[in-house]
N, C-alpha and C. Protein backbone atom coordinates (compact mmCIF):
# COMPACT_ATOMS: atom_id res chain seq x y z
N UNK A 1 94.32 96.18 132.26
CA UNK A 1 93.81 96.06 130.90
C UNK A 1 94.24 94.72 130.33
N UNK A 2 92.89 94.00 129.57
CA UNK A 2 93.39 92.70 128.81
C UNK A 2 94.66 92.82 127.55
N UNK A 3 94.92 92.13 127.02
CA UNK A 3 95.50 91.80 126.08
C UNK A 3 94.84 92.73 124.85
N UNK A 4 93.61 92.73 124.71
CA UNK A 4 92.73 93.45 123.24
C UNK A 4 92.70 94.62 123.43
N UNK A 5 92.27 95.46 124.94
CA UNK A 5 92.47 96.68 125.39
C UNK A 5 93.77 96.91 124.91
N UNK A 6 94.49 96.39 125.44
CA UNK A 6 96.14 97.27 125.12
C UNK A 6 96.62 97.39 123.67
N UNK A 7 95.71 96.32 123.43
CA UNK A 7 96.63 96.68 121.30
C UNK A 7 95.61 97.82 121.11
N UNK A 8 94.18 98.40 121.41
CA UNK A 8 93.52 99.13 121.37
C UNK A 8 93.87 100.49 121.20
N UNK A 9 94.51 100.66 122.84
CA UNK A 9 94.51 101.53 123.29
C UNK A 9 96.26 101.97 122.63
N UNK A 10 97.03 101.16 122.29
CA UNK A 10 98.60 101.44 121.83
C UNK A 10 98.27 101.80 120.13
N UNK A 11 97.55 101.23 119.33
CA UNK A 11 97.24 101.56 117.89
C UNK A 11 96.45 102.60 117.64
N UNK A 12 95.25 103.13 118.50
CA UNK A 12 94.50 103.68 117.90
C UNK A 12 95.00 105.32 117.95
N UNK A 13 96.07 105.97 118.35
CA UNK A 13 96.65 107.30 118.05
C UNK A 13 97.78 106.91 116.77
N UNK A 14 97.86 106.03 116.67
CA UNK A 14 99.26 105.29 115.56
C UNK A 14 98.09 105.78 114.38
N UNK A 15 96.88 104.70 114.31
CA UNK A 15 95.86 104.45 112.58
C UNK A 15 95.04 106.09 112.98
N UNK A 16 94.80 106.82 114.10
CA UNK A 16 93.83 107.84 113.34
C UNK A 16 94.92 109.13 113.16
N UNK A 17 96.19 109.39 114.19
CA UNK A 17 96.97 110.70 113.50
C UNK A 17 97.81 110.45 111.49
N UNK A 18 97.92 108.98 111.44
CA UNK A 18 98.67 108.57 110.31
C UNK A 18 98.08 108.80 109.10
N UNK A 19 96.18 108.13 109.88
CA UNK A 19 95.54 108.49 108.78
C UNK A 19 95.17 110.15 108.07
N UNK A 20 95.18 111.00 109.30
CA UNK A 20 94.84 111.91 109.29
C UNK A 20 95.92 113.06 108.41
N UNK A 21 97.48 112.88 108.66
CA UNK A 21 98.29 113.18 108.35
C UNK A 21 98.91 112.60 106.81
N UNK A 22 98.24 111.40 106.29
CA UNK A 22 98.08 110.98 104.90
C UNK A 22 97.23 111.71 104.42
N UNK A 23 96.39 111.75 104.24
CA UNK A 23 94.79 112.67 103.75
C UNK A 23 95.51 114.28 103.66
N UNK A 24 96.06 115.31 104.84
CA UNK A 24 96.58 115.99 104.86
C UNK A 24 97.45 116.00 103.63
N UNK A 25 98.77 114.89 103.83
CA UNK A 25 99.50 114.81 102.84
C UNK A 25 99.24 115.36 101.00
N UNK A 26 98.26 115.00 101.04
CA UNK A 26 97.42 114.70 99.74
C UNK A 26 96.69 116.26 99.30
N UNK A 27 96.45 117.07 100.45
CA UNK A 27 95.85 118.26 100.54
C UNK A 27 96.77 119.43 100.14
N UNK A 28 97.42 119.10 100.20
CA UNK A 28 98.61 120.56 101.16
C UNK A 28 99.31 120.65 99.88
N UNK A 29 99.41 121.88 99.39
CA UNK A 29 100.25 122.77 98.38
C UNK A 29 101.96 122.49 98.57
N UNK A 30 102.42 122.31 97.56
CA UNK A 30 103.93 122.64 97.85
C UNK A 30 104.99 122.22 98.48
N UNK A 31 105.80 123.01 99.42
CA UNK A 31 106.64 122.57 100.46
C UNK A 31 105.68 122.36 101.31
N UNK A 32 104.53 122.96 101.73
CA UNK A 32 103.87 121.99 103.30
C UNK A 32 103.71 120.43 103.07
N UNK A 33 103.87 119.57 101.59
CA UNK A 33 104.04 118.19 102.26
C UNK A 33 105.34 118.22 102.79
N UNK A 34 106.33 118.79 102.81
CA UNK A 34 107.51 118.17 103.42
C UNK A 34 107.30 118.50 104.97
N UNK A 35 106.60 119.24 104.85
CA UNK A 35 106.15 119.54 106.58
C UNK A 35 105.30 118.53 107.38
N UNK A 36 104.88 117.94 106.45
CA UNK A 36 103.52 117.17 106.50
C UNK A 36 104.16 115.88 106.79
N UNK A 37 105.01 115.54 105.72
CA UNK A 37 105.91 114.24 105.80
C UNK A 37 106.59 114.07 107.26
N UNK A 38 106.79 115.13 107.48
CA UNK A 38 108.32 115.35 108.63
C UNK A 38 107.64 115.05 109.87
N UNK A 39 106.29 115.53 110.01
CA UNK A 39 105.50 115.44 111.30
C UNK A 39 105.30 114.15 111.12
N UNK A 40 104.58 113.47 110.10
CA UNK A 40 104.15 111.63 109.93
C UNK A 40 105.99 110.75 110.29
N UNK A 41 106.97 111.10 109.36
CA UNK A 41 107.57 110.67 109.99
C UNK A 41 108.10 110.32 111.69
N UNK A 42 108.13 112.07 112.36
CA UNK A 42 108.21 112.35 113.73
C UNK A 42 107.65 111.29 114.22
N UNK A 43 106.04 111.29 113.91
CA UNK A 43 105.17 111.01 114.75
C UNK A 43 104.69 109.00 114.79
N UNK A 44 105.61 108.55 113.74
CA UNK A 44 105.82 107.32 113.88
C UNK A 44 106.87 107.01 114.43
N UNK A 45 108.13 107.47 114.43
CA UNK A 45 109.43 107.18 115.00
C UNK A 45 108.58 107.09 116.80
N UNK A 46 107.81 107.93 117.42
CA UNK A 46 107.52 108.52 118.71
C UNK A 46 106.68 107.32 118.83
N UNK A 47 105.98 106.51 117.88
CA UNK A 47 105.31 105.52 118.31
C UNK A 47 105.91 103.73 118.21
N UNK A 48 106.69 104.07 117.99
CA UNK A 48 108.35 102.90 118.37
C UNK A 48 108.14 102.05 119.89
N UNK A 49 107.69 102.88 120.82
CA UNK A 49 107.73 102.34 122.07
C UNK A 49 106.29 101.50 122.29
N UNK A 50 105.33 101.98 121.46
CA UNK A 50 104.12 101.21 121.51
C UNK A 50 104.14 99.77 120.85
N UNK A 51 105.02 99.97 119.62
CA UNK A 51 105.12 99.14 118.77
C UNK A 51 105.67 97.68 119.17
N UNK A 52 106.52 97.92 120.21
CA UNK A 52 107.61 97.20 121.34
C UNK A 52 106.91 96.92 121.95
N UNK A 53 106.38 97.05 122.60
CA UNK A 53 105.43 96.73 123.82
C UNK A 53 104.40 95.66 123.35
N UNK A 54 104.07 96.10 121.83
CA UNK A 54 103.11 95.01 120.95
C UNK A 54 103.87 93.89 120.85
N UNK A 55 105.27 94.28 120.31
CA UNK A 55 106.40 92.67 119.79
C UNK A 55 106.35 92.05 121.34
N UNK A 56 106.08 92.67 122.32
CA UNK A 56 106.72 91.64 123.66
C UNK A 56 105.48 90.96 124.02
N UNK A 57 104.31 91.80 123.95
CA UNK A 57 102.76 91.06 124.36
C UNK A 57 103.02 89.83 123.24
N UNK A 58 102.95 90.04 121.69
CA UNK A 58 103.20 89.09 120.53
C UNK A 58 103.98 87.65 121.10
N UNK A 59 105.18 87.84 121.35
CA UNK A 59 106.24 86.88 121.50
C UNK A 59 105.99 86.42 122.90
N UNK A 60 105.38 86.79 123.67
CA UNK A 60 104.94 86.27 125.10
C UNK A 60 103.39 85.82 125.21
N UNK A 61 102.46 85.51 124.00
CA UNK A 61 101.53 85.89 123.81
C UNK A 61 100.75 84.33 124.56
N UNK A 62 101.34 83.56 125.02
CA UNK A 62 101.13 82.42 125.55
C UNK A 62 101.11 82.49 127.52
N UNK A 63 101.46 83.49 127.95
CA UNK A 63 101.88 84.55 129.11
C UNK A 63 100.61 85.49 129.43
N UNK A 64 100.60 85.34 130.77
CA UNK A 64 99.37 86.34 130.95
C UNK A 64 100.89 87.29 131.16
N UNK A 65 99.62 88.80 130.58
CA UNK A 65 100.54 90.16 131.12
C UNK A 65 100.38 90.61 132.27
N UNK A 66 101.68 91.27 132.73
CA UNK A 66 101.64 91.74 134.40
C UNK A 66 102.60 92.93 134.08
N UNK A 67 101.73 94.02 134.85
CA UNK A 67 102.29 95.69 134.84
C UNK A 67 102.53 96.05 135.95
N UNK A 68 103.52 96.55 136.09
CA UNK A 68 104.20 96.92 137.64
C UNK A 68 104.46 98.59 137.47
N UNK A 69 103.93 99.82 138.17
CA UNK A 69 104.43 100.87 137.56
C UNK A 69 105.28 101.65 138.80
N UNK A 70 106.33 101.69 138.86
CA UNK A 70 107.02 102.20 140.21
C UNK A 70 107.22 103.90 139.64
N UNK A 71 106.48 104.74 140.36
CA UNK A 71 106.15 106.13 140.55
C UNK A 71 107.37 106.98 140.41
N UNK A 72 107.79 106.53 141.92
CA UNK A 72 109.22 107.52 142.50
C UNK A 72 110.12 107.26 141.48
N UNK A 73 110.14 106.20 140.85
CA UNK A 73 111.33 105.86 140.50
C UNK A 73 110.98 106.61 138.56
N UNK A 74 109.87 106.48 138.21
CA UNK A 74 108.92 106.93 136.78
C UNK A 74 109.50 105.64 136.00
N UNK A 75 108.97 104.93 136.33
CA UNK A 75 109.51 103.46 135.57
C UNK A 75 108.04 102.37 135.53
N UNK A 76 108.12 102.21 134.17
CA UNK A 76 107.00 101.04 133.89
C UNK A 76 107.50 99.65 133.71
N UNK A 77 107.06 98.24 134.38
CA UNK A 77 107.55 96.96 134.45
C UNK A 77 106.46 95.93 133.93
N UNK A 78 106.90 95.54 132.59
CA UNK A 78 105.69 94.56 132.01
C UNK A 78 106.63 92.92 131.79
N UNK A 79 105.99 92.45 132.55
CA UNK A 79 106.34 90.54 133.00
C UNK A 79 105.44 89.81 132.16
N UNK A 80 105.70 88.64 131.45
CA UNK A 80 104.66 87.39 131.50
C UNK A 80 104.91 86.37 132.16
N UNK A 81 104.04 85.68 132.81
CA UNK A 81 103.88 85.03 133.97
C UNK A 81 102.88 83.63 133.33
């Protein structure tokens, strides 16, 4: 995957659950926003690792990207070259 694929494919569960879970926010009676909050919070903290992966494509952005994914081991390896 290029460079545009990957911000694509790393943002677009970030802008449609956030959005989805704001709107919610806005809906929901009572204590379910704190339920509501707690999941949006969750569910951005969980997208931390995408976010990283954006700062390193960003700051290497002069670098072609290179993905190495070693199986046995369950380990992902991203280089710029």
């Amino acid at each position: 995957a290029n460079r545009k694929e990957f911000q694509i494919v790393a943002l677009a569960p970030f802008m449609v659950i956030t959005l989805m879970l704001t709107i919610l926010l806005f809906i929901v009676p009572g204590l379910w926003m704190v339920t509501v909050a707690g999941a949006m919070l969750t569910h951005t903290s969980m997208c931390s690792g995408d976010f990283g992966l954006l700062s390193y494509l960003d700051v290497h952005r002069d670098k072609e990207m290179v993905t190495y994914d070693d199986k046995s081991a369950g380990r992902s390896y991203f280089y710029g070259r």
